[in-house]
Structure formats: C-alpha cells, structure tokens
Protein backbone atom coordinates (compact mmCIF):
# COMPACT_ATOMS: atom_id res chain seq x y z
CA UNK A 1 12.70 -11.10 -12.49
CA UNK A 2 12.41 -11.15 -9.01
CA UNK A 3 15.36 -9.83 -6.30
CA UNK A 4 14.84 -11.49 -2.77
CA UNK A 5 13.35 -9.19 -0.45
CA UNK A 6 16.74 -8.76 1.73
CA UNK A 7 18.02 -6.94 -0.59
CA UNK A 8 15.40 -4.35 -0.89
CA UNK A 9 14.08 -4.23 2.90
CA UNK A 10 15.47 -1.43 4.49
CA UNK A 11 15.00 -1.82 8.22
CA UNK A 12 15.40 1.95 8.80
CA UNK A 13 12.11 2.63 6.96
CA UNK A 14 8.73 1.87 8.85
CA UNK A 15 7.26 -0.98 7.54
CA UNK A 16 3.37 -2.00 6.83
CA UNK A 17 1.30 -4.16 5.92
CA UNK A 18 -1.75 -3.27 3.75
CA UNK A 19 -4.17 -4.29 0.95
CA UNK A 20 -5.34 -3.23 -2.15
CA UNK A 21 -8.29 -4.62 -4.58
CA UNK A 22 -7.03 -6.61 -7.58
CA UNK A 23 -7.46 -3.77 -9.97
CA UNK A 24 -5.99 -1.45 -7.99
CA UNK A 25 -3.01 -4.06 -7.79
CA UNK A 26 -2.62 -4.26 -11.47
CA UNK A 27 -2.66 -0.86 -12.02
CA UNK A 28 0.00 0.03 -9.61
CA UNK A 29 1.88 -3.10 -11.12
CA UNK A 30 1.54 -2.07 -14.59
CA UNK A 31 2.85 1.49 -13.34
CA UNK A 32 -0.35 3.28 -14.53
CA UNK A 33 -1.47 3.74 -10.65
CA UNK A 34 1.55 6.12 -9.20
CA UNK A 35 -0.50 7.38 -6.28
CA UNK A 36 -2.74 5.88 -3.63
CA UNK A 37 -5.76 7.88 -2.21
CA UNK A 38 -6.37 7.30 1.03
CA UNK A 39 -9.09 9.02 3.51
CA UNK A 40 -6.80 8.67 6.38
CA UNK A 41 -3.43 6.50 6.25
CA UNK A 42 0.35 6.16 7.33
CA UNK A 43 1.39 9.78 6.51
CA UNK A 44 5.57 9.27 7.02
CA UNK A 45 7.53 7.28 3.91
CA UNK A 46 7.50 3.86 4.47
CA UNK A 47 7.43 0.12 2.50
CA UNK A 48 4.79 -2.24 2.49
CA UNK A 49 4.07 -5.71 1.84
CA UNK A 50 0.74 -5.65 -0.23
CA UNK A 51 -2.10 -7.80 0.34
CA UNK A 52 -3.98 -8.18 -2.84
CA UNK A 53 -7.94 -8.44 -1.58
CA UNK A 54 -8.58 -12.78 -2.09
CA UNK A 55 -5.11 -13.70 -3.26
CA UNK A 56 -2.27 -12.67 -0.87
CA UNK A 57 0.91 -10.88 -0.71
CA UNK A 58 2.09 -10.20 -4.00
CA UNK A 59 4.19 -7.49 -4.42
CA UNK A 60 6.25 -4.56 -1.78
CA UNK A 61 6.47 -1.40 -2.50
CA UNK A 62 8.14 2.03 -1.33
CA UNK A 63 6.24 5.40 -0.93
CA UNK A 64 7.27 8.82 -0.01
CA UNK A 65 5.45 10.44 2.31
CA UNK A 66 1.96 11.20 1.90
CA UNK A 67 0.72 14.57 0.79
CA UNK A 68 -2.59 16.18 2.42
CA UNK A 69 -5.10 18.26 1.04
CA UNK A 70 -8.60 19.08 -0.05
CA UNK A 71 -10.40 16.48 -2.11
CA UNK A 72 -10.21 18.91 -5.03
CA UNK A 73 -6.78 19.42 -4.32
CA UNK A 74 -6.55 15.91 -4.39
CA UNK A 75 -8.18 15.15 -7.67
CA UNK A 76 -6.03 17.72 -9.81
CA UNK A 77 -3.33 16.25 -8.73
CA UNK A 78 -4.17 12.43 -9.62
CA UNK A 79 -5.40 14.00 -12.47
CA UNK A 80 -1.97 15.59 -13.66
CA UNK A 81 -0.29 12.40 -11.98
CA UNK A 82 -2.02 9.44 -13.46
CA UNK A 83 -5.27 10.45 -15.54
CA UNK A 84 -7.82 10.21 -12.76
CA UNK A 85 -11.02 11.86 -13.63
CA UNK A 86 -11.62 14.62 -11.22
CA UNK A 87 -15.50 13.07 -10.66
CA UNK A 88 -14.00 10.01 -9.55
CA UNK A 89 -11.43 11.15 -6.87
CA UNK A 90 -14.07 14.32 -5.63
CA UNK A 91 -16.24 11.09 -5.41
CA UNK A 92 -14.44 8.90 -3.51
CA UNK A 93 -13.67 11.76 -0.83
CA UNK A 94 -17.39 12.38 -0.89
CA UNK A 95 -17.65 14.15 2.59
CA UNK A 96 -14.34 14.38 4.17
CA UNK A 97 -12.80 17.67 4.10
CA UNK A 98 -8.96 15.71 3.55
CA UNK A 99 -7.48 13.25 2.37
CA UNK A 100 -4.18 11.70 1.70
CA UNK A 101 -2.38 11.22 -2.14
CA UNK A 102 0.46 8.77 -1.26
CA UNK A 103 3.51 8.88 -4.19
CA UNK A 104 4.31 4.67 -4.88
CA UNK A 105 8.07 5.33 -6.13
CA UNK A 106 8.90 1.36 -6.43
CA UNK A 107 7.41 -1.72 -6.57
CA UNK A 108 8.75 -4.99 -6.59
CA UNK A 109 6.58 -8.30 -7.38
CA UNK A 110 7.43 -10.70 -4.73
CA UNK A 111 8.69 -14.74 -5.86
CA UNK A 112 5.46 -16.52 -4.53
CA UNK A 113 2.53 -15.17 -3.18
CA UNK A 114 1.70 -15.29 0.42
CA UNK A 115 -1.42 -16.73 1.14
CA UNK A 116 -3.54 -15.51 4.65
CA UNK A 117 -3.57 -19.29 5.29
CA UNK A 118 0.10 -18.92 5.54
CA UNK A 119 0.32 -15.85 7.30
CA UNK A 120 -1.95 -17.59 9.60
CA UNK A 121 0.41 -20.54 9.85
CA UNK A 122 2.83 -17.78 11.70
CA UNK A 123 0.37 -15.82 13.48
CA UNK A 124 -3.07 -17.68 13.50
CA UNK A 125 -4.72 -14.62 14.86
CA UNK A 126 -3.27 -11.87 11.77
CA UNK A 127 -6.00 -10.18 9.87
CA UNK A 128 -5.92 -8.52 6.93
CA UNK A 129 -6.04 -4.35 8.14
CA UNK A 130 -8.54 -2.24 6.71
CA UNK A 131 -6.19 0.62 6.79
CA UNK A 132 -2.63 -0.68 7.44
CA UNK A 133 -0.60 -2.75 10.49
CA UNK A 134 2.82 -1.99 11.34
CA UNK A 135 5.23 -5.50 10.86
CA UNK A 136 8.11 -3.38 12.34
CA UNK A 137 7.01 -3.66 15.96
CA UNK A 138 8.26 -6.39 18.58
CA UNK A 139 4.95 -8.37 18.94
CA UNK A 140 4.98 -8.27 15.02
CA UNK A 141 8.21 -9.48 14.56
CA UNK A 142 7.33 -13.42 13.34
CA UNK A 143 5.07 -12.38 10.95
CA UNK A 144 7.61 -9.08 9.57
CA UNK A 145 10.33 -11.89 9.46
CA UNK A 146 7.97 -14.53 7.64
C-alpha cells in the first residue's frame, strides 16, 4: 500500500533527487540493499525521490548520514551490512582513496511512476543527475512540488 507523499515529506530534511540502476532499485526495494556506495555524494541525512535508470521515479527514501572511509573500510562494512563481497566493493572504489556507505533507513514505493517526459512537462530543461540535484532550492521549487 502506498501513503501519499505529504505525509512522509518532511520539509526540514534536505531533499534530492537521484537515480539508481534497476537492480540496484529492486534490491533496495526488496530490503536486501541497506546501503548505497557512493564515490562522492550528499554526505548530511536527507530524502530522495529515486529515479530508476529508463523508467522514472518510483520510490523515496530516507538515509542517515553518510559514513566515510577507506574502500576496505568500506567493503567490511557492506559486507557485515548486506552480504557484499569484499572484491566487489574494493572493486568498485578501484582508485579512490574514499568513499561514502550511505545507511537507506526507509523506503516508500511511490503511487505512479514519474516519467522524465513528465518531469519535463514541469521543467523541460530537468536532467536526470549523475550524482544527485537538490529539489529543496527556490529555482527547484516546481519540479520539488510536482
């Protein structure tokens, strides 16, 4: 069941937007995927609306601030956390001497899923952010109230 977003939105709490790969969306949906890597990223608590990579905005989420350390650091803990293999997070650091491990504490799968076309609709000239956008500035406020 789905709970309209007012009622979850808190505007005290910075607000993104971001995206995700579809099997890194079902993962987090399914609650097997608790933490996000990230090379660099938002590093406060926030929400997000969540752009699934060719589909839309399917789901919002909360996170706790992120936590930063060595990739090795990094992979024991989504290790312990959610049964990454160590190869797989050292290897997606590869080079980088930090990272970020971002704790998702809630999701919530939104009624209909927002298309870019329709975000476009609002703000022809939005694009999907590599990293993230925040909705909870002024010139973002059509598209954070959409």
């Amino acid at each position: 069941m789905t709970q309209p977003i007012t009622t979850i939105y808190d505007p005290q709490v910075p607000t993104l937007l971001m995206a995700l790969h579809p099997k890194a969306t079902t993962a987090v949906l399914s609650g097997h995927k608790i933490v996000e890597f990230r090379k660099r990223f938002f590093p406060q608590a926030f929400q997000a609306f969540v752009y699934t990579t060719g589909r839309g905005v399917q789901f919002f989420m909360r996170c706790d601030a992120a936590h930063q350390g060595t990739p090795a650091t990094l992979a024991k803990f989504g290790n312990m956390m959610q049964h990454d293999t160590f190869a797989a997070t050292m290897g997606y650091f590869q080079d980088k001497t930090s990272g970020l491990a971002i704790p998702i504490t809630a999701t919530y799968r939104l009624a209909h899923t927002v298309t870019l076309p329709d975000l476009r609709a609002v703000v022809p000239t939005v694009t999907i952010p590599r990293g993230y956008l925040r909705l909870d500035q002024p010139e973002r406020a059509d598209l954070l109230t959409f």
